[in-house]
N, C-alpha and C. Protein backbone atom coordinates (compact mmCIF):
# COMPACT_ATOMS: atom_id res chain seq x y z
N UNK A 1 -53.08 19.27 -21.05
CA UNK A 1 -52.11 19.73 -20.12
C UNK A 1 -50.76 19.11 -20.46
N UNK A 2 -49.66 19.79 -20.23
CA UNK A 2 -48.44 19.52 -20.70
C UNK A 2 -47.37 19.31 -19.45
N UNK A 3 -46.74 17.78 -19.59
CA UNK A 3 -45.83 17.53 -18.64
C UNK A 3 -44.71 17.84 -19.04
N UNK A 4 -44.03 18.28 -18.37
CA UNK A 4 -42.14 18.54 -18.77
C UNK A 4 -41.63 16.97 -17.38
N UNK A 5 -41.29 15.92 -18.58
CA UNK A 5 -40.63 15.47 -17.63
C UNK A 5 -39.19 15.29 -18.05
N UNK A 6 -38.18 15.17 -17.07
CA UNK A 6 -36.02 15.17 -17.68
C UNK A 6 -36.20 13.84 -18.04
N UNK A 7 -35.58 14.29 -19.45
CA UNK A 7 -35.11 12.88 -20.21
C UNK A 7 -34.44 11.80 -18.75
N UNK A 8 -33.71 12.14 -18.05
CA UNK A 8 -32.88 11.48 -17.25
C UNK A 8 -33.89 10.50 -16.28
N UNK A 9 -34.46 11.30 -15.81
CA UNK A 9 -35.62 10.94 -15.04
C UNK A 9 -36.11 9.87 -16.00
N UNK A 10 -36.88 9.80 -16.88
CA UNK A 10 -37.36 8.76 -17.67
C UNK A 10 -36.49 7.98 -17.54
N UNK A 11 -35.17 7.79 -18.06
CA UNK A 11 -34.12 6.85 -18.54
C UNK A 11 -33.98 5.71 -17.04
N UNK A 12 -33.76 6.54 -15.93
CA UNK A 12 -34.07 5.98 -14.53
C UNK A 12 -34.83 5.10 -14.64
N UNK A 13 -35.92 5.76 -14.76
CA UNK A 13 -37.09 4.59 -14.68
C UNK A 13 -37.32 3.42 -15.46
N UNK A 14 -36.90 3.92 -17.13
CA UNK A 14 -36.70 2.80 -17.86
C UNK A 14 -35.71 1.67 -17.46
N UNK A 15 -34.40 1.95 -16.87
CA UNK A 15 -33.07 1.17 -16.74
C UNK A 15 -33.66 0.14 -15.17
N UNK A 16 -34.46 1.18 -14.17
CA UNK A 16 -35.15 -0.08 -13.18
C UNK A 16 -35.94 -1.24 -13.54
N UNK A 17 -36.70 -1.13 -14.42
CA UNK A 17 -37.57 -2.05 -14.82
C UNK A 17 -37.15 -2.65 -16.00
N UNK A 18 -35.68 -2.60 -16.33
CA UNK A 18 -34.78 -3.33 -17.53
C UNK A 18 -34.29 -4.44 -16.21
N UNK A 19 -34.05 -4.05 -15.33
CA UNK A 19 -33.30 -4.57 -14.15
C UNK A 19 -34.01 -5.52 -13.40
N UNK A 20 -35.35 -4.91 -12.99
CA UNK A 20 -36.40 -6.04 -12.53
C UNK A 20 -36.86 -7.18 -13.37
N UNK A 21 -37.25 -6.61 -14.89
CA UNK A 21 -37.60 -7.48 -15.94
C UNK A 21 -36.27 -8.86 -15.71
N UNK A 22 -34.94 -8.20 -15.88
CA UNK A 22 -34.05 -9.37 -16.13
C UNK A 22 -33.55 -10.11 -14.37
N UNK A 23 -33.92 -9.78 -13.56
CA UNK A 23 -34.21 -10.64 -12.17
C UNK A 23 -35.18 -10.82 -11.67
N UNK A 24 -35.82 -11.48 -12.25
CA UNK A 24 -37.78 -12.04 -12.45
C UNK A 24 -37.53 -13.61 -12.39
N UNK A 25 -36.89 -13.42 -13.34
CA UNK A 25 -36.79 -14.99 -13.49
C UNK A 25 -35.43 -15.55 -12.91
N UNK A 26 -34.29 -14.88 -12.55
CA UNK A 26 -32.99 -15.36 -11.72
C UNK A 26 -33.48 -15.93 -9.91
N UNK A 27 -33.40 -17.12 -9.76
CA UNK A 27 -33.69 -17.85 -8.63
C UNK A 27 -32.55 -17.01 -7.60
N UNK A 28 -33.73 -16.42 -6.87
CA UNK A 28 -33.40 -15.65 -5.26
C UNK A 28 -33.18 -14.50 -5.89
N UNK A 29 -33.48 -13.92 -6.67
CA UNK A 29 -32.80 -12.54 -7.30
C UNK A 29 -34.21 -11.75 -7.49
N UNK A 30 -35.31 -12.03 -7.20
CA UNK A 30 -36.21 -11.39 -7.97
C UNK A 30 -36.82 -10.16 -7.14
N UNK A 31 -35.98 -10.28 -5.35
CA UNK A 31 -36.86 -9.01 -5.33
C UNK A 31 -35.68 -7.95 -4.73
N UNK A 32 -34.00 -8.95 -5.51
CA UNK A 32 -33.17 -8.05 -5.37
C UNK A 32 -32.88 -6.40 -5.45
N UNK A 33 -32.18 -5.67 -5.21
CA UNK A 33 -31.87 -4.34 -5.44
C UNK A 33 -31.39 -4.22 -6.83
N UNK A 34 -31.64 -3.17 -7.65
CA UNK A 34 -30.93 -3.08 -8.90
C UNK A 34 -29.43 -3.49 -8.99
N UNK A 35 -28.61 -2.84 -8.04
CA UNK A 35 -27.46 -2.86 -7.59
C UNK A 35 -26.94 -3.88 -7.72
N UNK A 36 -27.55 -4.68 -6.81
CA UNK A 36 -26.77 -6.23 -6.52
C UNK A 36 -26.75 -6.87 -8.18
N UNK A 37 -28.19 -6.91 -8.75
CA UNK A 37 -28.21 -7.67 -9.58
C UNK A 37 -27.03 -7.34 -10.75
N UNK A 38 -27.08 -5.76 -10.84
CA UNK A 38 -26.12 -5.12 -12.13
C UNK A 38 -24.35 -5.80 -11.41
N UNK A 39 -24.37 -5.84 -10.22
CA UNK A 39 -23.09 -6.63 -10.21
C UNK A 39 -22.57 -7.47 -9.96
N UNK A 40 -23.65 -8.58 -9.46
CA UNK A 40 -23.44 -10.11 -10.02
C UNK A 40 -23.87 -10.78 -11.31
N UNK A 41 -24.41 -9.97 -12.13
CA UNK A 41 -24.93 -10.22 -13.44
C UNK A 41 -24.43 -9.77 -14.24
N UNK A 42 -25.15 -7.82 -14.66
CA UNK A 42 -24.62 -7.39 -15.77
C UNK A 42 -23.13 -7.03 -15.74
N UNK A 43 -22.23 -6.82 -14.85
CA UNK A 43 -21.49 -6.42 -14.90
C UNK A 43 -20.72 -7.84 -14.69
N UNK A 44 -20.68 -8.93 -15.39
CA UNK A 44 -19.87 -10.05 -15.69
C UNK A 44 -18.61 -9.87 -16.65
N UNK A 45 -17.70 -10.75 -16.40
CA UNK A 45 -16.92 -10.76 -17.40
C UNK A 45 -17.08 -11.78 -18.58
N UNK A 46 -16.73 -11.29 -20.04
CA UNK A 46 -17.39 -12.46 -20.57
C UNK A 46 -16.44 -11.91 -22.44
N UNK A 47 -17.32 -12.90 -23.42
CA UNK A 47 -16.40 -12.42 -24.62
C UNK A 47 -18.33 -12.75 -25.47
N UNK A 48 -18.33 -11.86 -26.37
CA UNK A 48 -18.95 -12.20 -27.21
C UNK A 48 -18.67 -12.34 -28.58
N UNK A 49 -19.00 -13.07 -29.10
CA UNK A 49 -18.76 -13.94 -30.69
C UNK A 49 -19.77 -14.05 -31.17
N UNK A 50 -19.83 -12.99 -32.53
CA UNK A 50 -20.71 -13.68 -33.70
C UNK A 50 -19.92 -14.71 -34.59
N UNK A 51 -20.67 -16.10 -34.36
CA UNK A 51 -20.34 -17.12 -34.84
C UNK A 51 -20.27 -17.44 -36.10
N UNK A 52 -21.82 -16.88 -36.61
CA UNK A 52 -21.96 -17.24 -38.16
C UNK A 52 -23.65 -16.37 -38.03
N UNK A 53 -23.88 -16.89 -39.23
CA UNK A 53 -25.08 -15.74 -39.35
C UNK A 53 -25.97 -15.81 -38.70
N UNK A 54 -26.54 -16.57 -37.90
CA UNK A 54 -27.62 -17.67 -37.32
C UNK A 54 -27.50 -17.17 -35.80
N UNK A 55 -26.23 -17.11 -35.05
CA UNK A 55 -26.50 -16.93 -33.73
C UNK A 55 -25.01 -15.72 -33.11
N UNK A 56 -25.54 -15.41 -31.98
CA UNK A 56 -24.21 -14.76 -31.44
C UNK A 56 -24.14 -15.28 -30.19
N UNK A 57 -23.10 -15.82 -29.46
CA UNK A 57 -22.77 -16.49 -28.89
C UNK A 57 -22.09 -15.64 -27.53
N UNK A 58 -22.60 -15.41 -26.37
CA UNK A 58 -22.18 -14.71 -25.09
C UNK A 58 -21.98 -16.34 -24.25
N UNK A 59 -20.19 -15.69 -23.92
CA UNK A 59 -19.28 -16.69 -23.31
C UNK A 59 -19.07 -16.31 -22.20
N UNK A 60 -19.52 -16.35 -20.94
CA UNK A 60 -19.08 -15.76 -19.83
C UNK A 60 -17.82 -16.21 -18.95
N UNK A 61 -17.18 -15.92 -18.29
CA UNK A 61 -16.49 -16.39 -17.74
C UNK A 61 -16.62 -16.87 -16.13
N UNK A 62 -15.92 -17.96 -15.60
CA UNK A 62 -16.50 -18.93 -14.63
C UNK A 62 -16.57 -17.89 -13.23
N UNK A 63 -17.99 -17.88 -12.65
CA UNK A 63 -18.10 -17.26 -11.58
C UNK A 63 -19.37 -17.83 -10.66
N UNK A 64 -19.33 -17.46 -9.49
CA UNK A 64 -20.13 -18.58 -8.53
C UNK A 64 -21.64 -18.24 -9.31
N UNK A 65 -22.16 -17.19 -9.60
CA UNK A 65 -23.23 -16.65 -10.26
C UNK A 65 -24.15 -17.73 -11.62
N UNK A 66 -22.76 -18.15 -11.91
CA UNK A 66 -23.26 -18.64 -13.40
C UNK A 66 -24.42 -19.99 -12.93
N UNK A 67 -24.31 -20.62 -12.03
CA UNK A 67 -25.34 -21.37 -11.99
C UNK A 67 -27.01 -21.04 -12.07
N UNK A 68 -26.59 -19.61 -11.32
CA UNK A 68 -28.28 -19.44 -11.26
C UNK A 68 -28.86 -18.97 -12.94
N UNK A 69 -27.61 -18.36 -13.52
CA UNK A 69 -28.13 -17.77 -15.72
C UNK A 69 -28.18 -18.93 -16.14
N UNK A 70 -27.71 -20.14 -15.79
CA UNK A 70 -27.52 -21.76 -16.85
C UNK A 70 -29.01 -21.42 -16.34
N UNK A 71 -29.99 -21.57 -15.03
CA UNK A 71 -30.99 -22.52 -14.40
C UNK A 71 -32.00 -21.51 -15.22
N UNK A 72 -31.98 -19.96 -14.96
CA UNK A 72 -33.10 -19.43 -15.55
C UNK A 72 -32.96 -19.58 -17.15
N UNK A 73 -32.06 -19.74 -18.33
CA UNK A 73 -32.43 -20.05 -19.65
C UNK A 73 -33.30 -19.28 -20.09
N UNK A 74 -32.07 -17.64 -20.04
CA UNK A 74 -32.86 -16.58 -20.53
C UNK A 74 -32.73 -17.08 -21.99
N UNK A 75 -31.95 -17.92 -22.62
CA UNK A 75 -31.78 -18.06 -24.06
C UNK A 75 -32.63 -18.53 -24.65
N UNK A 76 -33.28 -19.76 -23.78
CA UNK A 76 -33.72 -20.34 -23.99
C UNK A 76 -34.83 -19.87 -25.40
N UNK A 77 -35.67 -20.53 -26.24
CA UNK A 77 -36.56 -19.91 -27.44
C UNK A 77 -36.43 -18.53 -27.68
N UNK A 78 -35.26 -17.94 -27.51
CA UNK A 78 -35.18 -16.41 -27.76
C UNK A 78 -35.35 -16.30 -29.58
N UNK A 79 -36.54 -15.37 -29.93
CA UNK A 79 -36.04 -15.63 -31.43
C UNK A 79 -35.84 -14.30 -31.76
N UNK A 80 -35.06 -14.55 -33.27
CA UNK A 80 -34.08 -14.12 -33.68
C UNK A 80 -34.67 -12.52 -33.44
N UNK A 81 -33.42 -11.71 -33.40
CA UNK A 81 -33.44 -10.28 -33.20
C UNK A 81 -33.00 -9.47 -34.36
N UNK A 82 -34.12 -8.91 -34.68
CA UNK A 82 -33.95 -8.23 -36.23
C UNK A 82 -32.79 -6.91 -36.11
N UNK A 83 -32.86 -6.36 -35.22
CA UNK A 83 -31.76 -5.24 -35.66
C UNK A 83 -30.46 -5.77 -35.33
N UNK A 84 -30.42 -7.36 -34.75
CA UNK A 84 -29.11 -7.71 -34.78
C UNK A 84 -28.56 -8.59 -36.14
N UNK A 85 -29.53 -8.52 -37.22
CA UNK A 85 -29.42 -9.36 -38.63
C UNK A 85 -30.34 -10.69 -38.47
N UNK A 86 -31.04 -10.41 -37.48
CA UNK A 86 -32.48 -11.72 -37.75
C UNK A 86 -31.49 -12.78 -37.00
N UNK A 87 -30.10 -12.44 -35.84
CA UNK A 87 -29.19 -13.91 -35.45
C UNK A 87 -30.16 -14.04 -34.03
N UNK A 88 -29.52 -15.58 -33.49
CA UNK A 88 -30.59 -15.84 -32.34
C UNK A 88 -29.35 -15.56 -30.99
N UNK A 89 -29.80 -15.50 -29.66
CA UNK A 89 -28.34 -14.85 -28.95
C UNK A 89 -28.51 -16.53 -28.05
N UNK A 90 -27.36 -16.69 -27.60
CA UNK A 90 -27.48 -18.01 -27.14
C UNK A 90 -26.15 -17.89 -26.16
N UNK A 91 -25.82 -18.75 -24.68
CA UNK A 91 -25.33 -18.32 -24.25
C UNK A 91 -24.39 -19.15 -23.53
N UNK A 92 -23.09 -18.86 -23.09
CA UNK A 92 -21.95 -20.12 -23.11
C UNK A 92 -21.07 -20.19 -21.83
N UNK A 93 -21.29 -21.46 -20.87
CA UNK A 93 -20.73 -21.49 -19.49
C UNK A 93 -18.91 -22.11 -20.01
N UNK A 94 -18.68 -21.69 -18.84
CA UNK A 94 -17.30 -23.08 -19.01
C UNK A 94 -17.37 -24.05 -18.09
């Protein structure tokens, strides 16, 4: 039997559980709304820098938020990401 399901529809579903996955581990965030999280999180201001070959470096800029990304250490043992050239991503408060 054959499902027709809208690309869009999928993409939905994929982008919620991109959203839950990454406020799982953010302290008080985990059984947040997508919403909240995409705009105290993803939607940060910040600069990214590839440093050298080894790592790329996400610099965020100072906001009440940043305590709870230092505490969870999504960076933490992240290893290296091949379609980004095998660099490791690592991540930078002020």
């Amino acid at each position: 039997m054959r499902l027709n399901v809208d690309l869009d529809t999928v993409l939905t579903l994929l982008a919620q559980g991109c959203y839950r996955w990454l406020a799982t581990p953010l302290h008080g965030f985990g059984q947040a709304k997508h919403k909240r999280v995409d705009r105290k999180f993803v939607e940060t201001p910040g600069a990214i820098a590839i440093e050298s070959r080894r790592r790329i470096l996400v610099h965020f800029e100072r906001r009440a938020c940043n305590p709870v990304l230092r505490e969870a250490q999504l960076d933490k043992d992240c290893p290296p990401i091949p379609w980004l050239g095998n660099r490791r991503l690592e991540f930078g408060y002020p």
